[in-house]
C-alpha atoms as a PDB file:
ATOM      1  CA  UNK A   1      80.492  66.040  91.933  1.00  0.00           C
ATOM      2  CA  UNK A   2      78.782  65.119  88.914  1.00  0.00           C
ATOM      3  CA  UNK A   3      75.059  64.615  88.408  1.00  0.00           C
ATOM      4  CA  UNK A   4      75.044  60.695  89.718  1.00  0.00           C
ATOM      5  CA  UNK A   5      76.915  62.411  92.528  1.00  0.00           C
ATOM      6  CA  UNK A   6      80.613  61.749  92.128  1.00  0.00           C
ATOM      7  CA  UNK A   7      83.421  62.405  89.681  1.00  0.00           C
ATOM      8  CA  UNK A   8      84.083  60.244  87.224  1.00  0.00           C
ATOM      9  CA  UNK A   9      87.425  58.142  87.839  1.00  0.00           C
ATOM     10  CA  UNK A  10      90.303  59.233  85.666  1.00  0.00           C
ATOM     11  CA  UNK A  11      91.701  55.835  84.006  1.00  0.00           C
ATOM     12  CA  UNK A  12      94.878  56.511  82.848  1.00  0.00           C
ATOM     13  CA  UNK A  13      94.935  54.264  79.824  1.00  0.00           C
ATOM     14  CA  UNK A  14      97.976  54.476  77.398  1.00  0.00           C
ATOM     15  CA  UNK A  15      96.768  55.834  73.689  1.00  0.00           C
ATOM     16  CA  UNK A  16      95.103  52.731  71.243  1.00  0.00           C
ATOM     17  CA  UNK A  17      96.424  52.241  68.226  1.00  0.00           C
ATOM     18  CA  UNK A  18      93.811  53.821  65.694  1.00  0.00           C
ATOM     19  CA  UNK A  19      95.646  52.786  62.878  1.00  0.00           C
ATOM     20  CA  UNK A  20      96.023  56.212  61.797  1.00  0.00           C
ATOM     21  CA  UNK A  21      99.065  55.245  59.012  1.00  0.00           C
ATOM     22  CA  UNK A  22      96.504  53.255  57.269  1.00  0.00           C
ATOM     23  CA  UNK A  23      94.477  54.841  53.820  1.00  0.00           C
ATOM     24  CA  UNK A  24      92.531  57.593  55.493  1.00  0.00           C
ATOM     25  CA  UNK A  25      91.190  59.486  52.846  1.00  0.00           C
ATOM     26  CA  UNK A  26      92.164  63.598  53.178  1.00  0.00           C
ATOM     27  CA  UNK A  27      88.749  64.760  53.418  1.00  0.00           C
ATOM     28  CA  UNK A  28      87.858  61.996  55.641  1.00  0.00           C
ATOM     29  CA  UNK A  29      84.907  63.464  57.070  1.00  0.00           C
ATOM     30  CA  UNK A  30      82.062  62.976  54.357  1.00  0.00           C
ATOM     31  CA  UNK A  31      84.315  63.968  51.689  1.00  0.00           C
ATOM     32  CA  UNK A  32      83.720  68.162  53.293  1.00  0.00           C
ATOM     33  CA  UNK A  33      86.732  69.892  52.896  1.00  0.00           C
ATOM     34  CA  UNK A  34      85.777  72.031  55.591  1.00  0.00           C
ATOM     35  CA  UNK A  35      84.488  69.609  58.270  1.00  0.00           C
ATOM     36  CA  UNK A  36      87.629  67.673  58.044  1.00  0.00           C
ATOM     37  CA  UNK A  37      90.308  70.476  58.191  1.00  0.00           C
ATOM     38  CA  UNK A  38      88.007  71.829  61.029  1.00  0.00           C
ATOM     39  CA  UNK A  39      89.254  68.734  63.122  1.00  0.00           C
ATOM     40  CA  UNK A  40      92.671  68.526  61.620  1.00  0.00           C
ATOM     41  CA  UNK A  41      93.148  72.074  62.609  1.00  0.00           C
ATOM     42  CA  UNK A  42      92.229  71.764  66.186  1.00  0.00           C
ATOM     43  CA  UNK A  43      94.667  67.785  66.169  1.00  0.00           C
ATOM     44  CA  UNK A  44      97.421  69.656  65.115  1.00  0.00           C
ATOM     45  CA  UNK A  45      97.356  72.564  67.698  1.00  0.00           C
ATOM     46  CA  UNK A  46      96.819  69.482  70.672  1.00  0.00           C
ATOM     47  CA  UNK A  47     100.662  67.661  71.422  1.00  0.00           C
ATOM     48  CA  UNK A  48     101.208  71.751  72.668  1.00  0.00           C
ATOM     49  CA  UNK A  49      98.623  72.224  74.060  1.00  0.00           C
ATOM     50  CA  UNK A  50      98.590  69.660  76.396  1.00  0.00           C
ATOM     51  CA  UNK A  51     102.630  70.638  76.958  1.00  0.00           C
ATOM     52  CA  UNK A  52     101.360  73.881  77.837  1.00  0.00           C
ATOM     53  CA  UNK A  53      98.285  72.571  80.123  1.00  0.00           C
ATOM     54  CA  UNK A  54     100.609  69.949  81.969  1.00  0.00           C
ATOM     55  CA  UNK A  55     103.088  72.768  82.388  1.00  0.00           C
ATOM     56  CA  UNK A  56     100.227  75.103  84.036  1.00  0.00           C
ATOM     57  CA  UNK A  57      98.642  72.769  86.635  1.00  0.00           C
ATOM     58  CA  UNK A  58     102.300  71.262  87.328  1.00  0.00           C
ATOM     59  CA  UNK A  59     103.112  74.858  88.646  1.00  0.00           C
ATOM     60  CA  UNK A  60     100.803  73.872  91.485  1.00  0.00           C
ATOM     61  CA  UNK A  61     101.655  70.239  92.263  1.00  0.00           C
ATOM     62  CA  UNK A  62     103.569  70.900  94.997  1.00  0.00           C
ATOM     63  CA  UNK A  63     100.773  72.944  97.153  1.00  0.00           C
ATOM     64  CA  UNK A  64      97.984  70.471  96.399  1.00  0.00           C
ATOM     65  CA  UNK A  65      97.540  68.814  99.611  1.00  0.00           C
ATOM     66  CA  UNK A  66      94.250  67.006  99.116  1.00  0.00           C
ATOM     67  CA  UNK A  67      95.328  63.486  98.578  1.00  0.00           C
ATOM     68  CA  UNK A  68      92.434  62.676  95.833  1.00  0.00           C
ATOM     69  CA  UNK A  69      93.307  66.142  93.990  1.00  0.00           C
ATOM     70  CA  UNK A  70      97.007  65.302  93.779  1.00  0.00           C
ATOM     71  CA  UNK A  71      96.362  61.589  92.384  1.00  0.00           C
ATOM     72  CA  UNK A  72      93.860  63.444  89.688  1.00  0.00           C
ATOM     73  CA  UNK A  73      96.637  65.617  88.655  1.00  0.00           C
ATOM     74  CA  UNK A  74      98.984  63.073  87.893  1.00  0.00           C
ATOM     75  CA  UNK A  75      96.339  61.087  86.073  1.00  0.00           C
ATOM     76  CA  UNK A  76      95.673  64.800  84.533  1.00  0.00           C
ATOM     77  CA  UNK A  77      99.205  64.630  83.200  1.00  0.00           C
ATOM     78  CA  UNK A  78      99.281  61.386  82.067  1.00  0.00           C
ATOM     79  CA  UNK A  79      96.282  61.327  79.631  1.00  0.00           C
ATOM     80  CA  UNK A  80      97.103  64.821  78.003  1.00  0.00           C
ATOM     81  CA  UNK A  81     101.030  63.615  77.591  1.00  0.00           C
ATOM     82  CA  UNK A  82      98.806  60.455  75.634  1.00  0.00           C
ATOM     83  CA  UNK A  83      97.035  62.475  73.913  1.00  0.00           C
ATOM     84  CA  UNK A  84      99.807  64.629  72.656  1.00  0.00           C
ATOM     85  CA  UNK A  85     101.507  61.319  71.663  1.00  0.00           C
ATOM     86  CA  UNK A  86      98.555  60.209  69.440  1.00  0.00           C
ATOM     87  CA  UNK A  87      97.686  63.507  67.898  1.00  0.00           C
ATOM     88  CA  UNK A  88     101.157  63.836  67.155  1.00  0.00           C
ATOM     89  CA  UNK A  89     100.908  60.166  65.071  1.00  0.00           C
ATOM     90  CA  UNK A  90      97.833  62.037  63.512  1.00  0.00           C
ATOM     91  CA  UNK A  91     100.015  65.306  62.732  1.00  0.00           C
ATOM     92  CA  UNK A  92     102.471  63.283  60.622  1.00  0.00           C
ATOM     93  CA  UNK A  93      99.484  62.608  58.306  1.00  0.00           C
ATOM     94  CA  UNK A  94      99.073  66.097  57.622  1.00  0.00           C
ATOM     95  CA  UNK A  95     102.888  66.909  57.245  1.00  0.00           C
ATOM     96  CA  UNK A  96     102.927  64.027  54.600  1.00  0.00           C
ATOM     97  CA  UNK A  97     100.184  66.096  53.110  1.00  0.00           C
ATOM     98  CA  UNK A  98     102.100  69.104  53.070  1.00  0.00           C
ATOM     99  CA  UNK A  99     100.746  71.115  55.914  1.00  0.00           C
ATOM    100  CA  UNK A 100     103.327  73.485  57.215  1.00  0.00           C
ATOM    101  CA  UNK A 101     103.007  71.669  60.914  1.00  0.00           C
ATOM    102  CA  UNK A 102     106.603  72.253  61.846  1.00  0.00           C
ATOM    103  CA  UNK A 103     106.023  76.008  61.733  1.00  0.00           C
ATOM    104  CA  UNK A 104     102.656  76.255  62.790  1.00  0.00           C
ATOM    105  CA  UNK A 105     103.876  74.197  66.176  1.00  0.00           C
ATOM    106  CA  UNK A 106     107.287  76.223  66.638  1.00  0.00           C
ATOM    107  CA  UNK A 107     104.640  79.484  65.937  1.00  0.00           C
ATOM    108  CA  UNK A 108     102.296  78.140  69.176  1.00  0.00           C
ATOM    109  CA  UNK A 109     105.364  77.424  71.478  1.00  0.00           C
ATOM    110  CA  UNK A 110     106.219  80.641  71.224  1.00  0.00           C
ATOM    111  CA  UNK A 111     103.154  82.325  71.961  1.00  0.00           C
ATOM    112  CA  UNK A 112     102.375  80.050  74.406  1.00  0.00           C
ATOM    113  CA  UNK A 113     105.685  79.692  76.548  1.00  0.00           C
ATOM    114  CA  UNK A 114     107.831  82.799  75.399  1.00  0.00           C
ATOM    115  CA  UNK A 115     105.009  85.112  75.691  1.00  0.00           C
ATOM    116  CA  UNK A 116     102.352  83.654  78.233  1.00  0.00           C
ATOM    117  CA  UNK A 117     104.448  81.387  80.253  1.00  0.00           C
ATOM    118  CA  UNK A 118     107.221  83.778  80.610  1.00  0.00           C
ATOM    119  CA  UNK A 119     105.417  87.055  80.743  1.00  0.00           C
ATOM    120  CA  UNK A 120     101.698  86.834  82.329  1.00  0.00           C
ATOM    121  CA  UNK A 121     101.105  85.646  86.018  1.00  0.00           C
ATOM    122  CA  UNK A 122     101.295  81.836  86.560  1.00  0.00           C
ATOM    123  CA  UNK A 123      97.574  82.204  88.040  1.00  0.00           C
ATOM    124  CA  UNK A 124      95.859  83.496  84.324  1.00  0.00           C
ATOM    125  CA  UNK A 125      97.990  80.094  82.718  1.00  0.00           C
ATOM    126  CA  UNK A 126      96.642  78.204  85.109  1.00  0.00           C
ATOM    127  CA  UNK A 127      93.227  80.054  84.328  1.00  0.00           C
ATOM    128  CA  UNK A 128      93.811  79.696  80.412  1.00  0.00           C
ATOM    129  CA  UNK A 129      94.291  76.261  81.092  1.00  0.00           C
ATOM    130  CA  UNK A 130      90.656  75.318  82.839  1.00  0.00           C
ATOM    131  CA  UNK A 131      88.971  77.776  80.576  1.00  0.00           C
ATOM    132  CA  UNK A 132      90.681  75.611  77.298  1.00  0.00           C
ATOM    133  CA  UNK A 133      89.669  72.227  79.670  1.00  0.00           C
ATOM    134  CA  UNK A 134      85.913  73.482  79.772  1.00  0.00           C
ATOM    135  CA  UNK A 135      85.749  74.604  75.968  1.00  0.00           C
ATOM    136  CA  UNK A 136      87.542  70.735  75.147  1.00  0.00           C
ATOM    137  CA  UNK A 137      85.314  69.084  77.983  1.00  0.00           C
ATOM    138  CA  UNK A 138      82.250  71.213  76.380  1.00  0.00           C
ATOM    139  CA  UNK A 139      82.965  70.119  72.785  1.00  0.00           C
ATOM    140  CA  UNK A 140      83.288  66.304  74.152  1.00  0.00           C
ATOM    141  CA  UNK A 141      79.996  66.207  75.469  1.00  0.00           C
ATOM    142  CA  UNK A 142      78.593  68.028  72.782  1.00  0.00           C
ATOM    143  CA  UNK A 143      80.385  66.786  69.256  1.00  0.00           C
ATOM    144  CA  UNK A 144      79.038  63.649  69.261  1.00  0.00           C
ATOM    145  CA  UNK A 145      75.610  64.544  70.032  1.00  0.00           C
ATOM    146  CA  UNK A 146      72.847  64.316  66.803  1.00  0.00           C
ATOM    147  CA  UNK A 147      75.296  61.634  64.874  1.00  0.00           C
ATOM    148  CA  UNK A 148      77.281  64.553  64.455  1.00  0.00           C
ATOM    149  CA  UNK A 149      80.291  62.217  63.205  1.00  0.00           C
ATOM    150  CA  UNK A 150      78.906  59.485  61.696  1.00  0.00           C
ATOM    151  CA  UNK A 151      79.914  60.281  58.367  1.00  0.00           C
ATOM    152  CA  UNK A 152      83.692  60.765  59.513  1.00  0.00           C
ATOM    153  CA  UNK A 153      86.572  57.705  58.704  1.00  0.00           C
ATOM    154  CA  UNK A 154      85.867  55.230  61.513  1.00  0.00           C
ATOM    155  CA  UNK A 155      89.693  55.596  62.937  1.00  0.00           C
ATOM    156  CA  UNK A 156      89.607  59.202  63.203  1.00  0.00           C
ATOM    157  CA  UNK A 157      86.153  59.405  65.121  1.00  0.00           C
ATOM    158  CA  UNK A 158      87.310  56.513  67.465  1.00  0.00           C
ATOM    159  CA  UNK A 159      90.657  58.574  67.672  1.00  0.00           C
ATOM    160  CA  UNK A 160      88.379  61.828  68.769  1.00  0.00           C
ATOM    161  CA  UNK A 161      85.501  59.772  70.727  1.00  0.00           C
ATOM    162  CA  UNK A 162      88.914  58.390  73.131  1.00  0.00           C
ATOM    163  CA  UNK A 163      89.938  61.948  73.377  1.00  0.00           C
ATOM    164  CA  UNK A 164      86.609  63.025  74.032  1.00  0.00           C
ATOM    165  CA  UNK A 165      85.988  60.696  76.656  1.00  0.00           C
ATOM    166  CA  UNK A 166      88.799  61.583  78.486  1.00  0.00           C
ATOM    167  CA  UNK A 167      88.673  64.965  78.618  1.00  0.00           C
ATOM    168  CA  UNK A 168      85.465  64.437  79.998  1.00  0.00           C
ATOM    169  CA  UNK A 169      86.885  62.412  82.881  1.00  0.00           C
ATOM    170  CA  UNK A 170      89.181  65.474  84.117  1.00  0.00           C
ATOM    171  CA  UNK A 171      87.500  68.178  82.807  1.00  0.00           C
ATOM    172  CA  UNK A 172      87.531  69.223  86.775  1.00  0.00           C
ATOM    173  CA  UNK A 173      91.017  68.969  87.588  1.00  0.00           C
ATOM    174  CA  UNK A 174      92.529  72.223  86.462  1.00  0.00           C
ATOM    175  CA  UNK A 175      89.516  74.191  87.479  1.00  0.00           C
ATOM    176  CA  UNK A 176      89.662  72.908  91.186  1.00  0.00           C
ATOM    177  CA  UNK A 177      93.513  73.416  91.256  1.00  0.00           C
ATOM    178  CA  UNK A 178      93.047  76.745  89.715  1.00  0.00           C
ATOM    179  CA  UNK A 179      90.017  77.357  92.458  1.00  0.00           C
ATOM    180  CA  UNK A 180      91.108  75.509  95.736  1.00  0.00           C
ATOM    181  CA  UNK A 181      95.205  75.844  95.383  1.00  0.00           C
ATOM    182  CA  UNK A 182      95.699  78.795  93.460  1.00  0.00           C
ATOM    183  CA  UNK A 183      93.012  80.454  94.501  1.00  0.00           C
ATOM    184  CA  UNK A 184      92.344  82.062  91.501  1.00  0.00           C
ATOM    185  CA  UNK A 185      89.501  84.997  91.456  1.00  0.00           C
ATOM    186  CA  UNK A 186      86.171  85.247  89.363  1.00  0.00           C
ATOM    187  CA  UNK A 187      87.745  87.962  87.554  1.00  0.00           C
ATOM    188  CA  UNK A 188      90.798  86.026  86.311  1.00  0.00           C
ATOM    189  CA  UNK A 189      88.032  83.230  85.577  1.00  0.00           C
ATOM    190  CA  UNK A 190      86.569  85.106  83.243  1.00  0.00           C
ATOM    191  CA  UNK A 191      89.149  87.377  81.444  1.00  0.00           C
ATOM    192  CA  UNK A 192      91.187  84.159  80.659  1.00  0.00           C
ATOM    193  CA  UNK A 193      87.817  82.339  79.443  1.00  0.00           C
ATOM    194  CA  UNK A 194      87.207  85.466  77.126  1.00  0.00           C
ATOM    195  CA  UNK A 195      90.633  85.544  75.798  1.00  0.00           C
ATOM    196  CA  UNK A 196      90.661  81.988  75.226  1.00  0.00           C
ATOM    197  CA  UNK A 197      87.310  81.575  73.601  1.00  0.00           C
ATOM    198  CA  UNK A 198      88.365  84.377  71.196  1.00  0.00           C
ATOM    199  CA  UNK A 199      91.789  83.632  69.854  1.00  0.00           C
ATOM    200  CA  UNK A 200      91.775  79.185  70.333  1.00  0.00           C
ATOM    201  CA  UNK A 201      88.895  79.357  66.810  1.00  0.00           C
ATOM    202  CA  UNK A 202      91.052  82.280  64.798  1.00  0.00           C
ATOM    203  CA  UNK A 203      93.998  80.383  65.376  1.00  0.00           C
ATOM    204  CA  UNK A 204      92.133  77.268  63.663  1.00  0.00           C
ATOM    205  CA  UNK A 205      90.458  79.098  60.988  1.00  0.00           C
ATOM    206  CA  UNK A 206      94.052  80.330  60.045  1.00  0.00           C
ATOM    207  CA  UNK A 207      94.853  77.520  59.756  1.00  0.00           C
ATOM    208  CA  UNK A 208      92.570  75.734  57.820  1.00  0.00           C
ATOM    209  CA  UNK A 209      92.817  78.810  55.722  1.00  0.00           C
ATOM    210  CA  UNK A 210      96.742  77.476  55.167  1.00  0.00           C
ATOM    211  CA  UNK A 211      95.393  73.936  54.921  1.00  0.00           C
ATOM    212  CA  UNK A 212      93.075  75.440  52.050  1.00  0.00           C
ATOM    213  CA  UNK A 213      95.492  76.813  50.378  1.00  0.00           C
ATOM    214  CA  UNK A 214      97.770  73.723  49.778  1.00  0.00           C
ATOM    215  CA  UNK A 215      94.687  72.092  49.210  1.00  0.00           C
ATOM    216  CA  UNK A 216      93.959  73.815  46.243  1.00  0.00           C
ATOM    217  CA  UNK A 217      90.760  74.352  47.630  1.00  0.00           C
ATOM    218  CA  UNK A 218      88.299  75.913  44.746  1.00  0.00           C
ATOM    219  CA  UNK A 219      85.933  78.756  45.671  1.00  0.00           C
ATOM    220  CA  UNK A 220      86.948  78.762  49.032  1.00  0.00           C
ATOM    221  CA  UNK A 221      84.859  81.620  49.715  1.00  0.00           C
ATOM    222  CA  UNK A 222      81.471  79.717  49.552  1.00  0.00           C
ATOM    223  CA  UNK A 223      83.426  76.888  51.324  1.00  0.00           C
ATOM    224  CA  UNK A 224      84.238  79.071  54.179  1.00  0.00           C
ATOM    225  CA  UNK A 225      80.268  80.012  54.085  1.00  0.00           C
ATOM    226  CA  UNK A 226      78.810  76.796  54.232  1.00  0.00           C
ATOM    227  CA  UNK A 227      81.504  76.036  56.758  1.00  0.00           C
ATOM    228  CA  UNK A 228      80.706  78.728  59.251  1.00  0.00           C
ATOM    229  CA  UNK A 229      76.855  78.129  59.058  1.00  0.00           C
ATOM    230  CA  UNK A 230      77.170  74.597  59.932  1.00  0.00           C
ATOM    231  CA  UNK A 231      79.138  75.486  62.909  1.00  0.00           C
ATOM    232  CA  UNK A 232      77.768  78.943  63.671  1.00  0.00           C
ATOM    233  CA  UNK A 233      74.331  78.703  61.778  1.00  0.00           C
ATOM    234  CA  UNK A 234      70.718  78.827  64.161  1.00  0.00           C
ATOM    235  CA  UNK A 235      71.085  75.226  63.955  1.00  0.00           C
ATOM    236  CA  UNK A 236      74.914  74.804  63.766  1.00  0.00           C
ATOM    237  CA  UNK A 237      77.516  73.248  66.356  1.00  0.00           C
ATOM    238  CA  UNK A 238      78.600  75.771  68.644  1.00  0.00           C
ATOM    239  CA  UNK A 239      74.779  77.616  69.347  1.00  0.00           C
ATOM    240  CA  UNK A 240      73.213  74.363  70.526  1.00  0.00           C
ATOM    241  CA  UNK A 241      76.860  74.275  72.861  1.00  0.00           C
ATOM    242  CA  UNK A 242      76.686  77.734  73.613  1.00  0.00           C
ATOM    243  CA  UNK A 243      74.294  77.101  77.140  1.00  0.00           C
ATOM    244  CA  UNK A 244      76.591  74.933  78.099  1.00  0.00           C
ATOM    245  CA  UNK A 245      79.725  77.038  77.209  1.00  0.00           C
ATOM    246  CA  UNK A 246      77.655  80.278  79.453  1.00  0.00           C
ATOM    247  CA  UNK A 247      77.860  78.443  82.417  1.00  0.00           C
ATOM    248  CA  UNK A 248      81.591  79.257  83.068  1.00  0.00           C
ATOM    249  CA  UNK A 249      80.661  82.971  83.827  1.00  0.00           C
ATOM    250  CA  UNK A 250      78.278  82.121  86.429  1.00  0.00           C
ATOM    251  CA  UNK A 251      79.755  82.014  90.149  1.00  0.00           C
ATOM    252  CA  UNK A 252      79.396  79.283  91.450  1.00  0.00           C
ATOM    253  CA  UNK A 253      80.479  76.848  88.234  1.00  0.00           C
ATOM    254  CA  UNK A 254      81.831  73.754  88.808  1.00  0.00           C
ATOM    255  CA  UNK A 255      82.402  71.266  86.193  1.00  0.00           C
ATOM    256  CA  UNK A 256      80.980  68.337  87.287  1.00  0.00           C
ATOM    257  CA  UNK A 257      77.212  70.318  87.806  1.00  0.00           C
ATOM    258  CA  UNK A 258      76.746  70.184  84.467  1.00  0.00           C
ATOM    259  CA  UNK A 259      77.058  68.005  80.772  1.00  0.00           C
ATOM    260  CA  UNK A 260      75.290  65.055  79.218  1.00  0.00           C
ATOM    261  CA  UNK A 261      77.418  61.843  80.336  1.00  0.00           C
ATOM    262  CA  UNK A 262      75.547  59.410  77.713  1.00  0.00           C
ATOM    263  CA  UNK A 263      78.691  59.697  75.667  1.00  0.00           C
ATOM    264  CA  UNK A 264      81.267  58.838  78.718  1.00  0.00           C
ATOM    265  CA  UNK A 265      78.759  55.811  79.205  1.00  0.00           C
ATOM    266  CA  UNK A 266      78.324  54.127  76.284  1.00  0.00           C
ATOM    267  CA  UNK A 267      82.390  54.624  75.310  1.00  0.00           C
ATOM    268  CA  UNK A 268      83.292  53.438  77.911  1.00  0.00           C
ATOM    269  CA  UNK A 269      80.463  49.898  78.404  1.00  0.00           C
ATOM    270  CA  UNK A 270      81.754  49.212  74.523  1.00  0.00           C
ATOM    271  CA  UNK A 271      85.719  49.927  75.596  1.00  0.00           C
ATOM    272  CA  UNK A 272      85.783  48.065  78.723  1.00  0.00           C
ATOM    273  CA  UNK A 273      83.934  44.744  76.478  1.00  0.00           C
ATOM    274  CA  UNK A 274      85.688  44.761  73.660  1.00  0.00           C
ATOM    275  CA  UNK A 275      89.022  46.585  74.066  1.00  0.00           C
ATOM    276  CA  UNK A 276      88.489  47.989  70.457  1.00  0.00           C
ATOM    277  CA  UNK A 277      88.681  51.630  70.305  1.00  0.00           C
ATOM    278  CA  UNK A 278      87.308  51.499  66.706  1.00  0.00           C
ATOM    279  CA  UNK A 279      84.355  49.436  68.032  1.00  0.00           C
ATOM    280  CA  UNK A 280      83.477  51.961  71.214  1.00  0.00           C
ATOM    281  CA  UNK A 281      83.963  55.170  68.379  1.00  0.00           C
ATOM    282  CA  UNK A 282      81.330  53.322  66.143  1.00  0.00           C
ATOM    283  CA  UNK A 283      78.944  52.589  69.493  1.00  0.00           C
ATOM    284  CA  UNK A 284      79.525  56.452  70.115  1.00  0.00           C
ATOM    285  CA  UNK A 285      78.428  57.546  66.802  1.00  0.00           C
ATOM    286  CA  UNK A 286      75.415  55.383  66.578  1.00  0.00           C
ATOM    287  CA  UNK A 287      74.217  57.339  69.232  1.00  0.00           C
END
């Protein structure tokens, strides 16, 4: 239940075309080397991610017996295999740019299916999973909040205000798989939260340090400075999300009890009009 009383309907809609071979600049966010490799970073580790969170919740489909769960988990599946698909599109950008993405991909599979999916119980994946889909469901609702991307390329904010939008829509589904079918503990809750939370932004900044380095990047040092204050500075990103983010360690969490929907609205009044994704990203960013 959200805070109008009900969850929001997952719309499976197949992924827009952002026109994302067109001339996007490479520091398409305001020209900030590290704003825009802080995005490209977390686009390139999506199309396995979502692998790897469709994999999770699928090792459950067969015991959900709620008829309104089990249609949410297909529609689950089917908006994180599109968004795999478009961030993909996005990925070959930064392979033309010489980003190592092969590796760094072939790198995550591993970890994440030949060490977690083989080796750790199917219960903390599933766990992982919900504690990534509240971090992603956090960062929708938050990201867009203060104009925060109205200085990035119009495609690539309507590309993230889609994907934002949507993760917002089933940001529920693998927690209440994970709570009501698995019956996964408090405990497992929150040792798969910390573990996520701790290794999903060291994997970006390596990356991004890689990206920096192909780059060419000049006095990376103070660029990693000014970076980490505007996301971790008393007024950066992730403090005014960290409330939010807290939440997850109480008890009785749900995901629908809490997050600003103004985003979800106004996305999806200016998507459902005009059936322009670069038009509802614009709408979103004007706040």
């Amino acid at each position: 239940m959200n805070m109008d009383g009900s969850a929001k309907a997952i719309v499976p809609r197949k992924g827009p075309d952002f026109g994302l071979e067109g001339d996007i600049p490479r520091y398409w966010f305001g020209g900030d080397a590290f704003k825009t490799r802080f995005f490209d970073a977390m686009s390139l580790l999506f199309p396995e991610g979502e692998k790897f969170f469709i994999a999770c919740v699928r090792d459950y489909r067969d015991q959900v017996t709620d008829p309104e769960l089990k249609a949410q988990v297909k529609d689950f599946m089917y908006q994180e295999g599109q968004h795999g698909i478009v961030h993909t599109q996005f990925n070959n950008r930064l392979k033309a740019q010489g980003i190592e993405v092969d590796h760094i991909l072939d790198e995550q599979k591993r970890i994440m299916f030949g060490v977690f999916r083989k080796w750790l119980p199917k219960v903390y994946t599933l766990g992982q999973t919900a504690a990534a889909e509240h971090m992603t469901a956090l960062m929708a609702h938050g990201f867009f909040s203060a104009g925060l991307m109205k200085d990035a390329d119009p495609r690539i904010r309507a590309m993230y205000a889609w994907h934002a939008v949507e993760e917002i829509e089933h940001k529920a589904v693998a927690y209440d798989v994970f709570k009501k079918v698995a019956k996964g503990s408090w405990l497992v809750r929150v040792l798969s939260m910390l573990q996520v939370a701790l290794t999903f932004p060291l994997h970006v900044f390596m990356i991004m340090n890689h990206m920096f380095k192909v780059d060419g990047v000049q006095n990376r040092g103070r660029v990693w400075l000014r970076g980490l204050w505007w996301l971790y500075g008393p007024r950066g990103i992730y403090p005014r999300l960290l409330p939010h983010f807290m939440l997850y360690f109480i008890p009785g969490f749900h995901p629908w009890k809490h997050g600003d929907m103004d985003i979800y609205r106004r996305w999806t009044a200016a998507y459902d009009q005009s059936g322009d994704p670069i038009r509802a990203g614009d709408v979103v960013a004007a706040g």
